[in-house]
C-alpha atoms as a PDB file:
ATOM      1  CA  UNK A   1       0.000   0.000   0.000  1.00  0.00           C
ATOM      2  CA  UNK A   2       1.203   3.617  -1.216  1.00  0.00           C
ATOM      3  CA  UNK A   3       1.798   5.777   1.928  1.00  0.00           C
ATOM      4  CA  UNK A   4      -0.871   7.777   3.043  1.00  0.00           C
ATOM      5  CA  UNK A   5      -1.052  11.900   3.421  1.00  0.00           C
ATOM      6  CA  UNK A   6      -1.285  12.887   6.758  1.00  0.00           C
ATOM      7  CA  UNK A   7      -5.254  14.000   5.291  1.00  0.00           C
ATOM      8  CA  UNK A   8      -5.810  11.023   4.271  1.00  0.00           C
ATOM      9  CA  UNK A   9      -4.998   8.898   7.406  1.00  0.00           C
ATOM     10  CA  UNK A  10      -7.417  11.482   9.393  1.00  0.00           C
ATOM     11  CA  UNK A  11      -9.991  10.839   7.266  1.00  0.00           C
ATOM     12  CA  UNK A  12      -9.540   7.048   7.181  1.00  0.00           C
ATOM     13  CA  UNK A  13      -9.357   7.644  11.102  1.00  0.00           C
ATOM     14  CA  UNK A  14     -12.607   9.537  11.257  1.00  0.00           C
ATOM     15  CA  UNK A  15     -14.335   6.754   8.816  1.00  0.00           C
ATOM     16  CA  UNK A  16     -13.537   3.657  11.035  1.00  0.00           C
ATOM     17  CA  UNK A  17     -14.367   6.216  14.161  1.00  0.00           C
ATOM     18  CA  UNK A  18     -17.774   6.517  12.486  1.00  0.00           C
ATOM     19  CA  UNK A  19     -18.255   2.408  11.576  1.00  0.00           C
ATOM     20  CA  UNK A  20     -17.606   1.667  15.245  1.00  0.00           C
ATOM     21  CA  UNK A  21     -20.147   4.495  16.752  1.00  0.00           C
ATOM     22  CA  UNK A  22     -22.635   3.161  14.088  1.00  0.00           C
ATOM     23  CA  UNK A  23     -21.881  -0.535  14.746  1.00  0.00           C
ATOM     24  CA  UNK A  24     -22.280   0.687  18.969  1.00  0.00           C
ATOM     25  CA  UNK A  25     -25.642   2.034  18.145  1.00  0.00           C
ATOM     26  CA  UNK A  26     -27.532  -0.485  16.016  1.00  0.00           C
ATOM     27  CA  UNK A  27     -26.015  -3.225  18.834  1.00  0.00           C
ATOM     28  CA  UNK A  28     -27.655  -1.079  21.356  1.00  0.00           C
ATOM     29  CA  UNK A  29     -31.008  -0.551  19.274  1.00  0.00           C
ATOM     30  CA  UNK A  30     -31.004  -4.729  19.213  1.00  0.00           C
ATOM     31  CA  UNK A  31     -30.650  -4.797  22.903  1.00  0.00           C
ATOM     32  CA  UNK A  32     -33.790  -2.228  23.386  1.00  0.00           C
ATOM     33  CA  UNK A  33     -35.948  -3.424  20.349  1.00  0.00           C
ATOM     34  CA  UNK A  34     -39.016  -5.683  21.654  1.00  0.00           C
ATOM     35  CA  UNK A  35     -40.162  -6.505  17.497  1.00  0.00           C
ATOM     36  CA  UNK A  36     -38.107  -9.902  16.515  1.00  0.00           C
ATOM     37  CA  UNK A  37     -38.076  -8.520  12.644  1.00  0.00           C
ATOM     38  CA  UNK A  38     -36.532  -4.886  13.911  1.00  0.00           C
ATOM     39  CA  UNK A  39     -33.860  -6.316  15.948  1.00  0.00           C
ATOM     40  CA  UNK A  40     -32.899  -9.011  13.006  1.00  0.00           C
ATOM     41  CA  UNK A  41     -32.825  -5.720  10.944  1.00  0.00           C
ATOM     42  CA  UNK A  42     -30.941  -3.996  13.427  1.00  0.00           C
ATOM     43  CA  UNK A  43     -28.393  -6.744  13.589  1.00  0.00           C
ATOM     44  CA  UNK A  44     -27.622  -7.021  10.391  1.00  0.00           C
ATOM     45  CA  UNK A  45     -26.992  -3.208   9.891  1.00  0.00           C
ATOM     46  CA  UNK A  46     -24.427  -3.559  13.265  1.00  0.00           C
ATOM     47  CA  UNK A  47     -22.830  -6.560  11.139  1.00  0.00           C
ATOM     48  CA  UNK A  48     -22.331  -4.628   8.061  1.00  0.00           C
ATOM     49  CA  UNK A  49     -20.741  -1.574   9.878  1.00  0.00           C
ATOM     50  CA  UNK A  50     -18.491  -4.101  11.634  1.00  0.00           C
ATOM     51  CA  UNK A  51     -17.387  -5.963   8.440  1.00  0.00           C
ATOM     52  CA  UNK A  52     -16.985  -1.875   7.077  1.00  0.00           C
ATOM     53  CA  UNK A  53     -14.502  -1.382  10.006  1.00  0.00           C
ATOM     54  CA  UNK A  54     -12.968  -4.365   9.671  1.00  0.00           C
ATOM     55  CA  UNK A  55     -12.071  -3.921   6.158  1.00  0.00           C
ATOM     56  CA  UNK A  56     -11.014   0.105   6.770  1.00  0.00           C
ATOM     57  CA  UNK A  57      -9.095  -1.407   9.557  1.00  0.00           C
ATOM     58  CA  UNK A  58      -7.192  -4.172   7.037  1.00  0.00           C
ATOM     59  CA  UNK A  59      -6.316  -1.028   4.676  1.00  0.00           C
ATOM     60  CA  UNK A  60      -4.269   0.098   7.609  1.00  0.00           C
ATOM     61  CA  UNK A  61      -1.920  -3.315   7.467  1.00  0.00           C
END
């Protein structure tokens, strides 16, 4: 991987900063929801922010 700007590393930082407060909240929406089909939705949102971060994250390596 080419090296990164100091810009660009601040952005990547704020992007897996925003997967992981996304990822927190849909986690905690599961945890609240009472409706089977909302918290199945809610899961799979968490899940796809956490694969996002996860694969910001592996840019980093």
């Amino acid at each position: 991987m080419p090296n990164l700007t100091t810009k660009e590393l601040a952005g990547l930082t704020d992007q897996l900063n925003f997967e992981r407060v996304l990822c927190c909240k849909y986690q905690a929406a599961v945890q609240q929801s009472q409706d089977q089909e909302l918290k199945s939705k809610f899961q799979a949102c968490a899940d796809q922010h956490m694969q996002n971060y996860r694969t910001l994250l592996g840019h980093l390596n």
